[in-house]
N, C-alpha and C. Protein backbone atom coordinates (compact mmCIF):
# COMPACT_ATOMS: atom_id res chain seq x y z
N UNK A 1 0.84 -1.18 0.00
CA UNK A 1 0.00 0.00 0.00
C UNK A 1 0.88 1.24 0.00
N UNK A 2 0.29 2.42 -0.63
CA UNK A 2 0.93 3.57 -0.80
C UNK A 2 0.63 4.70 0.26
N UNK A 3 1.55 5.22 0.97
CA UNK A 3 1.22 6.22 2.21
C UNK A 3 0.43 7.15 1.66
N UNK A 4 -0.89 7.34 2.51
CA UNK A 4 -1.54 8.84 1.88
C UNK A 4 -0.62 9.82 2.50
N UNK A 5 -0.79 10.82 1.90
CA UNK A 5 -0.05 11.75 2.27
C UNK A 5 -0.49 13.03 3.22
N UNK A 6 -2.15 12.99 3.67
CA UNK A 6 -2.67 13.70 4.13
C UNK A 6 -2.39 14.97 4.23
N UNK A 7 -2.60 15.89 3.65
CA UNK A 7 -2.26 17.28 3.43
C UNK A 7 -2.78 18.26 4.20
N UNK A 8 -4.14 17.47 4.77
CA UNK A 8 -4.86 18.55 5.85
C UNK A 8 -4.21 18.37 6.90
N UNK A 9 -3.32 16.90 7.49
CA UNK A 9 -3.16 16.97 8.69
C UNK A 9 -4.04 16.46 9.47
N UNK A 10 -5.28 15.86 8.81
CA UNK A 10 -6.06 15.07 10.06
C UNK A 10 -7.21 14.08 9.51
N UNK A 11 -6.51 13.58 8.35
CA UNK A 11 -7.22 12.46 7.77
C UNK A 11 -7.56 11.12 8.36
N UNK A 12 -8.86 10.39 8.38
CA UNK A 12 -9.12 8.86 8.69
C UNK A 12 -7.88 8.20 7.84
N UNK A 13 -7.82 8.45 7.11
CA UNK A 13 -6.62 7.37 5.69
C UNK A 13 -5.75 7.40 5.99
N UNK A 14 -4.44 6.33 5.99
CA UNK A 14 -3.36 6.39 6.47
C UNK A 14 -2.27 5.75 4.74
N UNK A 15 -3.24 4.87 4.12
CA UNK A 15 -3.03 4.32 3.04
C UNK A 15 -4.03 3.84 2.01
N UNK A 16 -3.37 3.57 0.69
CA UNK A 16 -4.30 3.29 -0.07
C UNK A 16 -3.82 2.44 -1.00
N UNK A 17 -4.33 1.47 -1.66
CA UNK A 17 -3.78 0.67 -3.12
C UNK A 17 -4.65 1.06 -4.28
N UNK A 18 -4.01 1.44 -5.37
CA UNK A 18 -4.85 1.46 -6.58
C UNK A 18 -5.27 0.27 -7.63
N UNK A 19 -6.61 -0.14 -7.98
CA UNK A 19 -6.68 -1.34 -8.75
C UNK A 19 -6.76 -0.55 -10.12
N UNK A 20 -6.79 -1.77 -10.98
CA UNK A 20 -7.87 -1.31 -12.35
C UNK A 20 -9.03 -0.47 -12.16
N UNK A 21 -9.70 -0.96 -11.55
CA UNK A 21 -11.12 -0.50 -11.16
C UNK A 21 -11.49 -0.63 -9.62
N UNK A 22 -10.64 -0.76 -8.90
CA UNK A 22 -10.54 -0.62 -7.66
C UNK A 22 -9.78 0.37 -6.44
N UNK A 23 -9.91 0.20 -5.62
CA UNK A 23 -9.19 1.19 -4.58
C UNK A 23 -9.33 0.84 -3.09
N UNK A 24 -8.14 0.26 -2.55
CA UNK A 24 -8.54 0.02 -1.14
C UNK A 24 -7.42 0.90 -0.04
N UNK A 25 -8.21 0.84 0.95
CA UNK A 25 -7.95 2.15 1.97
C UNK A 25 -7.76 1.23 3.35
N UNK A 26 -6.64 2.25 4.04
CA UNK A 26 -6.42 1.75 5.32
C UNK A 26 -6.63 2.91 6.10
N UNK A 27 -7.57 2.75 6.82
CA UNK A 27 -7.76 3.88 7.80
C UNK A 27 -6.97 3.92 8.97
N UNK A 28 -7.10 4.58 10.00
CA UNK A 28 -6.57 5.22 11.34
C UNK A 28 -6.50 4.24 12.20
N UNK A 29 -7.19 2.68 12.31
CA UNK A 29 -7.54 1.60 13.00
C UNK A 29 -7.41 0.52 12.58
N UNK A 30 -6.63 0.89 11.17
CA UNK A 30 -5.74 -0.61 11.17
C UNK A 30 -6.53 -1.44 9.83
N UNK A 31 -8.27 -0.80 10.17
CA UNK A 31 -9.21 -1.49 9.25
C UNK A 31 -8.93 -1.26 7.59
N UNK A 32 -8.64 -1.80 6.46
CA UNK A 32 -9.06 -2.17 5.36
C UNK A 32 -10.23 -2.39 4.42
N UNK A 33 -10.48 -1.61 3.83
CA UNK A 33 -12.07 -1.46 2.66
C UNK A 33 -11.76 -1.76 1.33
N UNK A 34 -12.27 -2.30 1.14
CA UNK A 34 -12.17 -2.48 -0.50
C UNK A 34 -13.21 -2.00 -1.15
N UNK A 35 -12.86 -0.72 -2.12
CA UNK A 35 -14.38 -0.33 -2.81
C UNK A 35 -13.91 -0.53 -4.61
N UNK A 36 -15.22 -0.62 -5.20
CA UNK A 36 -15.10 -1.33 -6.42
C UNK A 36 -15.77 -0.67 -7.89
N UNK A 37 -15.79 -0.86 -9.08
CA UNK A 37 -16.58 -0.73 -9.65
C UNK A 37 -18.38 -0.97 -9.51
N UNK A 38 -18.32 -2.08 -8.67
CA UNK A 38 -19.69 -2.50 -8.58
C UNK A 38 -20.52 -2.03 -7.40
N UNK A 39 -19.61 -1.73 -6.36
CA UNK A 39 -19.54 -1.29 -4.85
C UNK A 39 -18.69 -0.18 -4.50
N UNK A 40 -18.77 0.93 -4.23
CA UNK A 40 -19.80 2.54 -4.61
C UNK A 40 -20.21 2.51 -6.25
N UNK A 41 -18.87 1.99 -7.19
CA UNK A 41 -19.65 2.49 -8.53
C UNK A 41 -18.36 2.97 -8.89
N UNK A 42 -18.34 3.09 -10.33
CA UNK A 42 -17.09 3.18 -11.03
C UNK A 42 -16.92 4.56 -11.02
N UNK A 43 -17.59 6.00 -10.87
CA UNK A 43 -17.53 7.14 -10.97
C UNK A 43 -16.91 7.73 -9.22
N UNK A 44 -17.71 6.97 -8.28
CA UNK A 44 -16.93 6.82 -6.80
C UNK A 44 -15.07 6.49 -6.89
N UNK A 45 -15.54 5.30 -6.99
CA UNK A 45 -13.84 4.73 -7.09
C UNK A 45 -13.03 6.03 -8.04
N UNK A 46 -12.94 6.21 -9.07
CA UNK A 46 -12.38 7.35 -10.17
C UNK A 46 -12.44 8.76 -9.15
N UNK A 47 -13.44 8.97 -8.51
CA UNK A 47 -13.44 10.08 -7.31
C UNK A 47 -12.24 9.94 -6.17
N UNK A 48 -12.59 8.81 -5.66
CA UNK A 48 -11.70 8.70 -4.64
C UNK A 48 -10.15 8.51 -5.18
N UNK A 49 -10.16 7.71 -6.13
CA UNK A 49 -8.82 7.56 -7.51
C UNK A 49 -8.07 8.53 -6.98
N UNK A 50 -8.76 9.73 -7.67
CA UNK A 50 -7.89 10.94 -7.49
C UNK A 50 -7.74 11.18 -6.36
N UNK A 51 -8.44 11.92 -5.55
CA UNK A 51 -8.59 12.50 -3.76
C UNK A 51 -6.76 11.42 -3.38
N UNK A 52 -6.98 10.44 -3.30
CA UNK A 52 -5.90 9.86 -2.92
C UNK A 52 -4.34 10.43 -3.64
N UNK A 53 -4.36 10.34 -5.01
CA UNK A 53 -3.37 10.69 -5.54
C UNK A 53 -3.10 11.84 -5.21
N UNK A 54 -3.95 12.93 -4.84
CA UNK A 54 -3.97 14.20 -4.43
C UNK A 54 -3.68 14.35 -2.89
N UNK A 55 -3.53 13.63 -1.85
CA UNK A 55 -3.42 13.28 -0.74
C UNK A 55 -4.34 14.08 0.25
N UNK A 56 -5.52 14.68 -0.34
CA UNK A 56 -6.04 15.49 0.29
C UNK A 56 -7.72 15.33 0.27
N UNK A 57 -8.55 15.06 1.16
CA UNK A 57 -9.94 15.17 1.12
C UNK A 57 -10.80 13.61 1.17
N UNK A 58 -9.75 12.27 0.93
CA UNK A 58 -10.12 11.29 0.73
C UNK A 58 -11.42 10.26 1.85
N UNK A 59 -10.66 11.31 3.38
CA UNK A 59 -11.37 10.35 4.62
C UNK A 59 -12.79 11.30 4.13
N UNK A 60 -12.82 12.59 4.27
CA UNK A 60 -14.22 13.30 3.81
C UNK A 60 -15.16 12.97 2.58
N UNK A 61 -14.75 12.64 2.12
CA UNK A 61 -15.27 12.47 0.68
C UNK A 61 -16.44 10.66 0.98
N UNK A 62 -15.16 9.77 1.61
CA UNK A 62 -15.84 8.87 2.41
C UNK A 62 -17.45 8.69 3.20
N UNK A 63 -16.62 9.91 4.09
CA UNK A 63 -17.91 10.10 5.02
C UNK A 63 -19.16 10.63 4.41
N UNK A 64 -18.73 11.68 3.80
CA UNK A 64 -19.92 12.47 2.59
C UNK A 64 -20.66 11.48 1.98
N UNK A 65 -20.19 10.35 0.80
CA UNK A 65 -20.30 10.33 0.07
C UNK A 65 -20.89 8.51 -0.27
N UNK A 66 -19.81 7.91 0.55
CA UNK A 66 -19.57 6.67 0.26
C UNK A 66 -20.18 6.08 1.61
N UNK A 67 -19.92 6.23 2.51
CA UNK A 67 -20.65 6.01 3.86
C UNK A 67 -19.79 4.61 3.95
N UNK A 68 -21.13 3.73 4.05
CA UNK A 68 -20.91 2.08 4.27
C UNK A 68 -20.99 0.78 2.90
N UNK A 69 -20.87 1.91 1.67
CA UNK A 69 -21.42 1.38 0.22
C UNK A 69 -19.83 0.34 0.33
N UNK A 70 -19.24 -0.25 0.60
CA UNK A 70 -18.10 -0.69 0.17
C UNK A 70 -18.07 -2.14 -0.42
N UNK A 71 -17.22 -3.03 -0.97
CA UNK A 71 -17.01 -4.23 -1.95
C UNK A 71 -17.05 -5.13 -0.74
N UNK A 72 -15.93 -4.98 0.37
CA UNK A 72 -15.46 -5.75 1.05
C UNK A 72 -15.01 -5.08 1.74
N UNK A 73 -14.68 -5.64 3.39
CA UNK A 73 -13.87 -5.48 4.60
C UNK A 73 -12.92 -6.27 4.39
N UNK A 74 -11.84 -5.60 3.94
CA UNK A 74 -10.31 -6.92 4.35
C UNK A 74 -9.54 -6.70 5.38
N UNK A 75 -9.78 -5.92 5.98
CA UNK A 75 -8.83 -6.38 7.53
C UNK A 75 -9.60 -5.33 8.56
């Protein structure tokens, strides 16, 4: 996984992996999400895509946006 880089200084995200069509996140607690094309939706994932590469807005965008829509819990 790739360090977010948190730019605000007080992000849930600590990391992230990029798929094809995927994107999974390690938050503040260790926990692991896997979100997907099918689970938020391919325009979500491409949202969050960026936010991450951008290291900025990713845990918000979450909370806003994506809530509990996710593929899978992996850790």
């Amino acid at each position: 996984m790739q360090r977010y880089l948190n730019r605000s200084g007080d992000s849930g995200v600590v990391a992230y992996e990029l798929g094809p069509a995927s994107i999974a996140v390690r938050f503040v607690d260790g926990s692991v999400y896997l979100y997907d094309a099918r689970q938020p939706g391919a325009q979500q994932v491409d949202d969050m895509k960026r936010l991450a590469q951008a290291g900025r807005g990713l845990s918000g965008y979450i909370s806003r946006s994506v809530q509990q829509n996710y593929a899978r819990k992996l850790r």
